[in-house]
C-alpha atoms as a PDB file:
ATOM      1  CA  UNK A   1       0.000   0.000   0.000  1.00  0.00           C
ATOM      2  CA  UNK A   2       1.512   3.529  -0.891  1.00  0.00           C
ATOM      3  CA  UNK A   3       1.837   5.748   1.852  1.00  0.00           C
ATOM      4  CA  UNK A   4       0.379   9.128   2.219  1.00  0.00           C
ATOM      5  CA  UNK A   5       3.063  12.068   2.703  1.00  0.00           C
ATOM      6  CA  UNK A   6       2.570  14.100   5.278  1.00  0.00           C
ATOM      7  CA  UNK A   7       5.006  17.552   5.996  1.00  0.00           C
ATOM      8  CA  UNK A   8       4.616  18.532   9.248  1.00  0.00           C
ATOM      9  CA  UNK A   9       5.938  22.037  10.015  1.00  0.00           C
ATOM     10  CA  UNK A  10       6.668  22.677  13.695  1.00  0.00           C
ATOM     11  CA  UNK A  11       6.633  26.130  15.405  1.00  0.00           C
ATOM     12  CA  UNK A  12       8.928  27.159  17.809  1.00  0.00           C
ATOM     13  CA  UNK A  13       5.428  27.741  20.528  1.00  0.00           C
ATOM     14  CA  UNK A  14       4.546  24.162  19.611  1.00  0.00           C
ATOM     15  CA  UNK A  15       7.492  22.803  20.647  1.00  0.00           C
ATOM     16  CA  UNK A  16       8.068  25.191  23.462  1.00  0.00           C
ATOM     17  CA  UNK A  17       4.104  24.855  24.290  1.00  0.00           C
ATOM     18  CA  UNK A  18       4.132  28.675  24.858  1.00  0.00           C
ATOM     19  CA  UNK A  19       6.715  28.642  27.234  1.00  0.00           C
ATOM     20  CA  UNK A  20      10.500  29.862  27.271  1.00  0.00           C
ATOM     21  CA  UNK A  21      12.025  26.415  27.185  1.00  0.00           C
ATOM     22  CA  UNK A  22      11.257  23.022  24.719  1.00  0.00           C
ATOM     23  CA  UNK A  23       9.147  20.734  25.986  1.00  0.00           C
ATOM     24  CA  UNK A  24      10.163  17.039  25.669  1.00  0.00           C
ATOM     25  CA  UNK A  25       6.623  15.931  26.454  1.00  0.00           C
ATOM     26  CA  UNK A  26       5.611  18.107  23.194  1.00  0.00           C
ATOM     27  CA  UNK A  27       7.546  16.499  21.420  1.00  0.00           C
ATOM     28  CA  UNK A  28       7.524  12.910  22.841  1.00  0.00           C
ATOM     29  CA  UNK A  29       3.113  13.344  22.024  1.00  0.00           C
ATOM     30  CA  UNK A  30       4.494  14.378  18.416  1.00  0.00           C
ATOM     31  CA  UNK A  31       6.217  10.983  18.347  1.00  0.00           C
ATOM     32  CA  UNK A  32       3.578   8.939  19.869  1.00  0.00           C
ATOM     33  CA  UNK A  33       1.344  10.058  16.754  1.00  0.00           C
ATOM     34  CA  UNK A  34       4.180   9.657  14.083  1.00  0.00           C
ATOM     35  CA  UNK A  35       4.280   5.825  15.401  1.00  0.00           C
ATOM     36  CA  UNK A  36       1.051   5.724  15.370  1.00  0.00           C
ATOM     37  CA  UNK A  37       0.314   6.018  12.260  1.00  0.00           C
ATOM     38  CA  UNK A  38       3.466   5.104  10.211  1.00  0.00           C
ATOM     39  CA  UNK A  39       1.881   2.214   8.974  1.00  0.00           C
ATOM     40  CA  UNK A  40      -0.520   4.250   6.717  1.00  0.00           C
ATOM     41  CA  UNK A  41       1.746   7.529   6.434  1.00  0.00           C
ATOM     42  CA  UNK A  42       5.381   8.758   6.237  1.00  0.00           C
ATOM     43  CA  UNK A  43       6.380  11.995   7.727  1.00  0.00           C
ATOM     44  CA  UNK A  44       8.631  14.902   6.672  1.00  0.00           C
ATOM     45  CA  UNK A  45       9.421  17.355   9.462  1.00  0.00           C
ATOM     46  CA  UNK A  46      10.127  21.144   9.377  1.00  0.00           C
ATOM     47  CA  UNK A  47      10.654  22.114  12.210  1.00  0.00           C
ATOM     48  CA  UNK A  48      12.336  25.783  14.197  1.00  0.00           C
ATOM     49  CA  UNK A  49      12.887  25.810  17.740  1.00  0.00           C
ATOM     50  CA  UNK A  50      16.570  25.848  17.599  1.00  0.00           C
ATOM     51  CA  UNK A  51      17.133  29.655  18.993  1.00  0.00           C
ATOM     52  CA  UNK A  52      14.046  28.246  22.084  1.00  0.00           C
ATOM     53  CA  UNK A  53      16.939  25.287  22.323  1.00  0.00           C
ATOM     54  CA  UNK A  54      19.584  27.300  22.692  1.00  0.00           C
ATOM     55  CA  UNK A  55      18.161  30.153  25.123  1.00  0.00           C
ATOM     56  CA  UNK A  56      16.889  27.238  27.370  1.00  0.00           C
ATOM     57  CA  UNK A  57      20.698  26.009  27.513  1.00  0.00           C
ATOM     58  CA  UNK A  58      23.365  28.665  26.778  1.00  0.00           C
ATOM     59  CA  UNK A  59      23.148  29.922  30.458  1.00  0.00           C
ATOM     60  CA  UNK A  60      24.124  27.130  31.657  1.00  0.00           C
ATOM     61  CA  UNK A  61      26.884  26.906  29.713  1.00  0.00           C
ATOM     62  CA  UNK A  62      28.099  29.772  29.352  1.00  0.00           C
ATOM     63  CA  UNK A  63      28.198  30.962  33.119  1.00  0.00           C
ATOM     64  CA  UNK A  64      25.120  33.116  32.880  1.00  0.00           C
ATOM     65  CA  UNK A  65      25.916  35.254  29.952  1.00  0.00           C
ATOM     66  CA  UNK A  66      23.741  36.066  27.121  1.00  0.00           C
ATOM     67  CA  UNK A  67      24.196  35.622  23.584  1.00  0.00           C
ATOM     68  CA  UNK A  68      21.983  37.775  21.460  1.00  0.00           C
ATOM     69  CA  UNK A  69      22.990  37.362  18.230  1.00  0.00           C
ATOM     70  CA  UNK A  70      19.891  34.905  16.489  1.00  0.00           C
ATOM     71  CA  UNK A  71      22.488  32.964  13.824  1.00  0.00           C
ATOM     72  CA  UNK A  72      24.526  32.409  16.665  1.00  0.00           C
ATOM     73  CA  UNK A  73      21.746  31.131  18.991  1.00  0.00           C
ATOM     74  CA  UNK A  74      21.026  28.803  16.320  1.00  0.00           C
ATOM     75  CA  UNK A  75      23.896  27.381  15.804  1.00  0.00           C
ATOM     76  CA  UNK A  76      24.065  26.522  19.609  1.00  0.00           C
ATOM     77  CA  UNK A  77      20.802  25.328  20.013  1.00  0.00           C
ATOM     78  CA  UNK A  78      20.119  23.234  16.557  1.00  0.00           C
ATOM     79  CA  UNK A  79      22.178  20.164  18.242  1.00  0.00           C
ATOM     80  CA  UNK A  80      20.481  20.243  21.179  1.00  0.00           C
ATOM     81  CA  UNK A  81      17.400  20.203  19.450  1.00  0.00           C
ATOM     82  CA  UNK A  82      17.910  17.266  17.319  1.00  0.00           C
ATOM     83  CA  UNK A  83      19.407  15.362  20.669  1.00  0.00           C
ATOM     84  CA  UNK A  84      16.026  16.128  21.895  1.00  0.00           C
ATOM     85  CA  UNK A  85      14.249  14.423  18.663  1.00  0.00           C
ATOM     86  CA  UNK A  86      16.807  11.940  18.410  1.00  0.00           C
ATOM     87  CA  UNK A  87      16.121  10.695  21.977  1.00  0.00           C
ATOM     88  CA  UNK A  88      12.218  11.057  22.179  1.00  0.00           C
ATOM     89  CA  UNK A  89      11.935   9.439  18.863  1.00  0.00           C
ATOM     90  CA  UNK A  90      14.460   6.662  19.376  1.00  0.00           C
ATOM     91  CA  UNK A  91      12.395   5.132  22.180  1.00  0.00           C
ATOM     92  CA  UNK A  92       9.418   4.849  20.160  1.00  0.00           C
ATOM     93  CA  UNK A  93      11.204   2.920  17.675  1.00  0.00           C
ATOM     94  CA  UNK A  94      11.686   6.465  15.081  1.00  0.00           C
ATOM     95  CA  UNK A  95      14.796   7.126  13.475  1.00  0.00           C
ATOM     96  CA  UNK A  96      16.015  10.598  12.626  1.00  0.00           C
ATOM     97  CA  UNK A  97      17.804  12.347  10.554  1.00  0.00           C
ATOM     98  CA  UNK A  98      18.803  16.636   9.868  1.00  0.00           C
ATOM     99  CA  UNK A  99      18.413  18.419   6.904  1.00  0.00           C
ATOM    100  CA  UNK A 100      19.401  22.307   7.236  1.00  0.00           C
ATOM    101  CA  UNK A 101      18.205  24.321   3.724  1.00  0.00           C
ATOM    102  CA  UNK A 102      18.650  27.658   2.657  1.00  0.00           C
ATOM    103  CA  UNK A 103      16.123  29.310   0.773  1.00  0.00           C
ATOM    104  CA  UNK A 104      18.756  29.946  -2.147  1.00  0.00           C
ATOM    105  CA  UNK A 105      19.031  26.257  -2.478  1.00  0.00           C
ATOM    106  CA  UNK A 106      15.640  26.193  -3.838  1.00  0.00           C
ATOM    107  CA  UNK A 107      16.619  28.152  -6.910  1.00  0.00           C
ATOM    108  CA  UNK A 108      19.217  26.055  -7.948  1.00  0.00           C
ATOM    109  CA  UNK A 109      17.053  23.095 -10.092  1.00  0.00           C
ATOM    110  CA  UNK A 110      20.920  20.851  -9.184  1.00  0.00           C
ATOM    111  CA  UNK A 111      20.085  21.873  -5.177  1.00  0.00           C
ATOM    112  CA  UNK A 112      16.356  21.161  -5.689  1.00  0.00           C
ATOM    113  CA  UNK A 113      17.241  17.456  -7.567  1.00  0.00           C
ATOM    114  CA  UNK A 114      19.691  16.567  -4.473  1.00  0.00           C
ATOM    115  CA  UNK A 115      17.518  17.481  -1.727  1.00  0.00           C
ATOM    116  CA  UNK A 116      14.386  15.518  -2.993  1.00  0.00           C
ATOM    117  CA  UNK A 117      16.712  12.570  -3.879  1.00  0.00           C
ATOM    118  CA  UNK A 118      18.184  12.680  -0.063  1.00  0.00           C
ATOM    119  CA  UNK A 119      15.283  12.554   1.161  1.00  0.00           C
ATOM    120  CA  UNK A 120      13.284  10.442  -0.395  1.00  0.00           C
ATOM    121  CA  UNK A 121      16.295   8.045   0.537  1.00  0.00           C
ATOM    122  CA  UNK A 122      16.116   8.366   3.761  1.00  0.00           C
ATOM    123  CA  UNK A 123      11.780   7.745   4.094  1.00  0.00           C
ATOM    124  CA  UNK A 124      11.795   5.063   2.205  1.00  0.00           C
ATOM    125  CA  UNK A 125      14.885   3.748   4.716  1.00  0.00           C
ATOM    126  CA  UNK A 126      11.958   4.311   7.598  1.00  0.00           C
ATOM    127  CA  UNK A 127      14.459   8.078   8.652  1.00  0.00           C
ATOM    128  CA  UNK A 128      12.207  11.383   9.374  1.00  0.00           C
ATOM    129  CA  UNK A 129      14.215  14.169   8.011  1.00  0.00           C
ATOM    130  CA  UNK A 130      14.189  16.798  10.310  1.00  0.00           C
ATOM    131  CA  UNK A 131      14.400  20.223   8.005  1.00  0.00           C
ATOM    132  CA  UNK A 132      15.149  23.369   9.137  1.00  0.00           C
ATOM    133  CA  UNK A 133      16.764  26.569   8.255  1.00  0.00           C
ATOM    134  CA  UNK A 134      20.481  27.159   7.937  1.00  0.00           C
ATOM    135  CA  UNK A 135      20.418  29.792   9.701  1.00  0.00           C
ATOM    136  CA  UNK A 136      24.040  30.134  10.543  1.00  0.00           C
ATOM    137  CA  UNK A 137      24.345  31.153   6.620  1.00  0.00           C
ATOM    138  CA  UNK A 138      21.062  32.991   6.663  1.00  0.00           C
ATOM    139  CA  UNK A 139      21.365  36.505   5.597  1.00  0.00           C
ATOM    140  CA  UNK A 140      17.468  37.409   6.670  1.00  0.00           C
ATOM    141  CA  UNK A 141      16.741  35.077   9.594  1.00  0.00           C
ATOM    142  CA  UNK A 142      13.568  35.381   9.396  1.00  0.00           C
ATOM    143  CA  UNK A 143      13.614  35.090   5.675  1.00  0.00           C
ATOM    144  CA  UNK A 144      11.162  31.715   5.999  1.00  0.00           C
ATOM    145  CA  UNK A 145       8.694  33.343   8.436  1.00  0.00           C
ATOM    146  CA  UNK A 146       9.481  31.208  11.474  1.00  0.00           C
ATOM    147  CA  UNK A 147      10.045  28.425   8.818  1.00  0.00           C
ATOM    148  CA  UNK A 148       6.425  28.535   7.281  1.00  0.00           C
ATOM    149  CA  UNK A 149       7.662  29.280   3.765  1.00  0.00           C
ATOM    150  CA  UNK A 150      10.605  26.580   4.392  1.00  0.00           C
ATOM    151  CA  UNK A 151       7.451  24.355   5.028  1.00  0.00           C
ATOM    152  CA  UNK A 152       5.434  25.571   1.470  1.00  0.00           C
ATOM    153  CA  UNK A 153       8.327  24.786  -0.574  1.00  0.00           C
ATOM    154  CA  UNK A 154       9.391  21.431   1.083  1.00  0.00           C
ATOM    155  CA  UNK A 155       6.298  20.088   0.764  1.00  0.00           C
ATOM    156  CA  UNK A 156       6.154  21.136  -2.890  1.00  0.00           C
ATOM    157  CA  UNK A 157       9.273  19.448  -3.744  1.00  0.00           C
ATOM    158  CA  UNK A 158       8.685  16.447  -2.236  1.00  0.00           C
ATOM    159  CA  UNK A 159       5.215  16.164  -3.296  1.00  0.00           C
ATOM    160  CA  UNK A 160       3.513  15.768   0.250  1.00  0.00           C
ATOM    161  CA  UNK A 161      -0.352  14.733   0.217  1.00  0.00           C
ATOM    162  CA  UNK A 162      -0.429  16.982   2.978  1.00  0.00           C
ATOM    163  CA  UNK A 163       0.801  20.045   5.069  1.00  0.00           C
ATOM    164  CA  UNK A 164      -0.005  20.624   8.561  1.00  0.00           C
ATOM    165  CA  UNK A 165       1.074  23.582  10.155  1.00  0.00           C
ATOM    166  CA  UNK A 166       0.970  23.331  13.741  1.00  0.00           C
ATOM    167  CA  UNK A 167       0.120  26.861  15.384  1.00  0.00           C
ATOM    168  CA  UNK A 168      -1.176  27.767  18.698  1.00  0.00           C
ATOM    169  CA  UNK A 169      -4.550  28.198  17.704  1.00  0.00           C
ATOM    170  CA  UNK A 170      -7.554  26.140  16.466  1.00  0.00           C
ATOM    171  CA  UNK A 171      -6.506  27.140  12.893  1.00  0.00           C
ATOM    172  CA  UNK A 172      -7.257  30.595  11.099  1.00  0.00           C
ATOM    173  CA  UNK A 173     -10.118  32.271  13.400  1.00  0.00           C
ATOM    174  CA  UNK A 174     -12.996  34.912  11.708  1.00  0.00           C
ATOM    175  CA  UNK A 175     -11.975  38.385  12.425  1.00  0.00           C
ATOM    176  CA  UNK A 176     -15.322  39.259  13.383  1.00  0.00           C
ATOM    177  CA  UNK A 177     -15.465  36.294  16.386  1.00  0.00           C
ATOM    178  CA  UNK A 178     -11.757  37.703  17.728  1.00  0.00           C
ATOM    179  CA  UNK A 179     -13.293  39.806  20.041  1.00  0.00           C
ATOM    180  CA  UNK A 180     -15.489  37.535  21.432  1.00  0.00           C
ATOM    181  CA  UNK A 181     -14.439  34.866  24.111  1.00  0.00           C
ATOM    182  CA  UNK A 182     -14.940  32.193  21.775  1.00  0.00           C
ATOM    183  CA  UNK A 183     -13.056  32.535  18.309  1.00  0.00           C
ATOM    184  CA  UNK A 184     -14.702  30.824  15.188  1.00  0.00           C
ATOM    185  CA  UNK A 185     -12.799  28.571  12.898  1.00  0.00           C
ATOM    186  CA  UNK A 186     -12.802  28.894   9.298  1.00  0.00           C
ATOM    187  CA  UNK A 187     -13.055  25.096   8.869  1.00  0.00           C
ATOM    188  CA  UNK A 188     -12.651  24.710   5.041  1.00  0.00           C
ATOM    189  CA  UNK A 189     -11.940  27.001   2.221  1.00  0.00           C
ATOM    190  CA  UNK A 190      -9.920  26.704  -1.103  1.00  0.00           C
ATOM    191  CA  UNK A 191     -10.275  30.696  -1.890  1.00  0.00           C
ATOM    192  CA  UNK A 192      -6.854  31.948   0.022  1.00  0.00           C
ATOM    193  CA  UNK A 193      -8.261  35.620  -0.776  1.00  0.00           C
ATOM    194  CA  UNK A 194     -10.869  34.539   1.715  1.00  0.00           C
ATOM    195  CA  UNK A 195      -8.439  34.213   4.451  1.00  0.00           C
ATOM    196  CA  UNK A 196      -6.239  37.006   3.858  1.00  0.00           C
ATOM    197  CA  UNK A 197      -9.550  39.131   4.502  1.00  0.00           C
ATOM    198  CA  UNK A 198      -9.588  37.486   8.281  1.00  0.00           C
ATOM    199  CA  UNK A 199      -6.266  37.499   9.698  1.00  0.00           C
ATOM    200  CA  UNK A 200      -4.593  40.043  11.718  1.00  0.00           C
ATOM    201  CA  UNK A 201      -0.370  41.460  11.510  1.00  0.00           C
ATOM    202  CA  UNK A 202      -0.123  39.497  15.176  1.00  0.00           C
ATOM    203  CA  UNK A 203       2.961  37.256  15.498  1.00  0.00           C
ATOM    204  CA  UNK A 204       3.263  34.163  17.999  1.00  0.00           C
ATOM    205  CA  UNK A 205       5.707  34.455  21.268  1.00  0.00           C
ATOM    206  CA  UNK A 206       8.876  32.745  19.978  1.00  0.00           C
ATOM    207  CA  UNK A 207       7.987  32.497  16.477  1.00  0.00           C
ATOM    208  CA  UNK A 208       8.435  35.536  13.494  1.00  0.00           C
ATOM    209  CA  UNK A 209       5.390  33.665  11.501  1.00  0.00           C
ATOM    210  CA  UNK A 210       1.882  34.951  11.832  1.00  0.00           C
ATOM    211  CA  UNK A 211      -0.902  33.532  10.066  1.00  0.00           C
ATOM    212  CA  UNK A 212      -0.182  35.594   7.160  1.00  0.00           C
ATOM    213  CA  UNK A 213       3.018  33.470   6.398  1.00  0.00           C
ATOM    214  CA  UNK A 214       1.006  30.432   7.365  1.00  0.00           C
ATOM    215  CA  UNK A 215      -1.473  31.594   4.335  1.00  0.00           C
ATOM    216  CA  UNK A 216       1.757  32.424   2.152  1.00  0.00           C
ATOM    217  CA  UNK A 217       3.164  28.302   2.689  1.00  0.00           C
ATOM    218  CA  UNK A 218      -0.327  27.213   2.025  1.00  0.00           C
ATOM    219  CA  UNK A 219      -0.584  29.311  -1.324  1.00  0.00           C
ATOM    220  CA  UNK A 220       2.974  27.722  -2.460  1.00  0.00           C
ATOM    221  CA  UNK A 221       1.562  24.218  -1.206  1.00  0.00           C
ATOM    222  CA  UNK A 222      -2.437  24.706  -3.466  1.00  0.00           C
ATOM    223  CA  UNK A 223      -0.062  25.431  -6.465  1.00  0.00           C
ATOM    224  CA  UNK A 224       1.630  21.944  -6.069  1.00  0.00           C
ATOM    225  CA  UNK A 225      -1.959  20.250  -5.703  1.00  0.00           C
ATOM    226  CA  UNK A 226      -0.990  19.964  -1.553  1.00  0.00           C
ATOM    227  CA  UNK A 227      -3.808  19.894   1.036  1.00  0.00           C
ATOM    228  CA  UNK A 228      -2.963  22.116   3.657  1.00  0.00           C
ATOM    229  CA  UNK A 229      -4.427  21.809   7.565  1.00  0.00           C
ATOM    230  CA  UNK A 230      -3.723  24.908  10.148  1.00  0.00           C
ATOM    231  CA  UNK A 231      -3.954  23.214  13.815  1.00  0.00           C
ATOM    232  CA  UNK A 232      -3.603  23.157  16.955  1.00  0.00           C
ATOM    233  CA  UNK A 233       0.079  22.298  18.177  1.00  0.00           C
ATOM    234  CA  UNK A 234      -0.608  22.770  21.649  1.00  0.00           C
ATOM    235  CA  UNK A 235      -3.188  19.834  22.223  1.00  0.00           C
ATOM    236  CA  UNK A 236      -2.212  16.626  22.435  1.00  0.00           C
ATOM    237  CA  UNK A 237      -3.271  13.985  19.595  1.00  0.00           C
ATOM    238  CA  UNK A 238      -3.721  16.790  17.264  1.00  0.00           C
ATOM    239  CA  UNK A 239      -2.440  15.040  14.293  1.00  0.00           C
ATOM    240  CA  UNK A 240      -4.322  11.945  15.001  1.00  0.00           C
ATOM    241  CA  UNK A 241      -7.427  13.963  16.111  1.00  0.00           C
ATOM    242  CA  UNK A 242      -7.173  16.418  12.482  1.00  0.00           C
ATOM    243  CA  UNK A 243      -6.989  13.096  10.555  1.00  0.00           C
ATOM    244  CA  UNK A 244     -10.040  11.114  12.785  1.00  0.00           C
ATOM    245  CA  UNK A 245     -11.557  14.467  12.107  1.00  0.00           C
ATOM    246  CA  UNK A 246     -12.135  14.998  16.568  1.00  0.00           C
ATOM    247  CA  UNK A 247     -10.300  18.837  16.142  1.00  0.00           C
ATOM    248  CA  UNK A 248     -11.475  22.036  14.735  1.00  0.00           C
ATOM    249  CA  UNK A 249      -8.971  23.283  12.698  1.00  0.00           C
ATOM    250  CA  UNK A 250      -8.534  25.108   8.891  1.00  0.00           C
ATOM    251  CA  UNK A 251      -8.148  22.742   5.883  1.00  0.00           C
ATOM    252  CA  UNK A 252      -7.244  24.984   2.367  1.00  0.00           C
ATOM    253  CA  UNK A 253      -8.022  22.467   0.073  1.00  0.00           C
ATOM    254  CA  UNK A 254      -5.767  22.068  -2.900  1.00  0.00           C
ATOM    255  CA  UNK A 255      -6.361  23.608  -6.278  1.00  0.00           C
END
């Protein structure tokens, strides 16, 4: 039976569950849902939180001092992240591996042609590439909007089925229910002009994405055919739940 794709883009208050450090529990639920349901899909992972990684560690060693500069951050916290994977993941019986991409490589049709065959190689060898920016080389850090663009044109290259963005939300809310204590979901909608009418210039905590970056992935994602689902990072099960259909979130169907 051939697999559905899945690329699952991971924001730093995901992984962090809107606090200032990661949480292995996060990411350990993420896991859970990956083994799960490998049997009927394969998983590509984009995911940030190296700069959360590396604030939650670089005090302690570095006797107390702060670093401030983000490409440096980065670079510190990117191994501790994929320890953090690496570990979580092993016990359930995943394997990882780390991708970091620049958006230039995506120009380059010999970059493009690499990348896909790398990683195709390493899901059909049961590995989840772990993606995320190089942002040690990165001349715009925030050049992928916390990775949300990174997600749009990784899943377009590899031809994913899918893309779920996990947010902190229940998906893309109506403007008009914002002010109210209980936000309504735009539940499913293949006219992106619709959205970009709704959402706000608000950015998350640790991330530099707001939904309008979230819309921009999911317009690069409908050109390649790709599904895209905004959800809820912060629950538990919500992969599981989004595909059992048990979660509100925002599916922008594919063109």
């Amino acid at each position: 039976m051939l697999k559905k794709r899945i690329l699952l883009k991971l924001g730093s208050n995901t992984l962090t569950k809107d606090t200032d450090h990661i949480s292995r529990g996060k990411i350990e639920d993420i896991g859970r849902q990956i083994a799960a349901l490998k049997d009927q899909y394969e998983f590509i992972i984009v995911s940030s939180g190296a700069i959360a990684a590396a604030k939650q560690f670089v005090k302690l060693e570095h006797n107390g001092e702060e670093i401030n500069v983000k490409q440096a951050l980065a670079s510190i916290g990117q191994p501790h992240l994929m320890r953090i994977f690496q570990e979580n993941f092993r016990e359930l019986g995943l394997f990882t591996s780390q991708c970091l991409l620049s958006y230039s490589d995506f120009e380059k049709e010999q970059t493009r042609v690499n990348i896909k065959n790398t990683i195709n190689v390493l899901v059909a060898n049961n590995f989840i590439p772990i993606i995320n920016e190089n942002d040690t080389v990165a001349t715009d850090e925030i050049k992928f909007g916390d990775n949300d663009k990174l997600a749009g044109l990784t899943a377009s290259l590899l031809s994913a089925d899918i893309l779920i963005i996990a947010t902190n939300t229940d998906g893309i809310y109506t403007k008009s229910s914002l002010s109210t204590s209980k936000p309504k979901t735009i539940e499913s909608v293949s006219d992106l002009s619709i959205l970009l009418k709704e959402i706000g210039e608000s950015k998350s905590t640790h991330g530099t994405g707001g939904m309008q970056s979230k819309i921009d992935a999911a317009t690069i994602a409908q050109k390649a055919g790709i599904e895209t689902w905004i959800t809820n990072g912060l629950k538990d099960q919500f992969i599981t739940d989004a595909i059992d259909n048990k979660s509100t979130f925002t599916k922008i169907k594919a063109s």
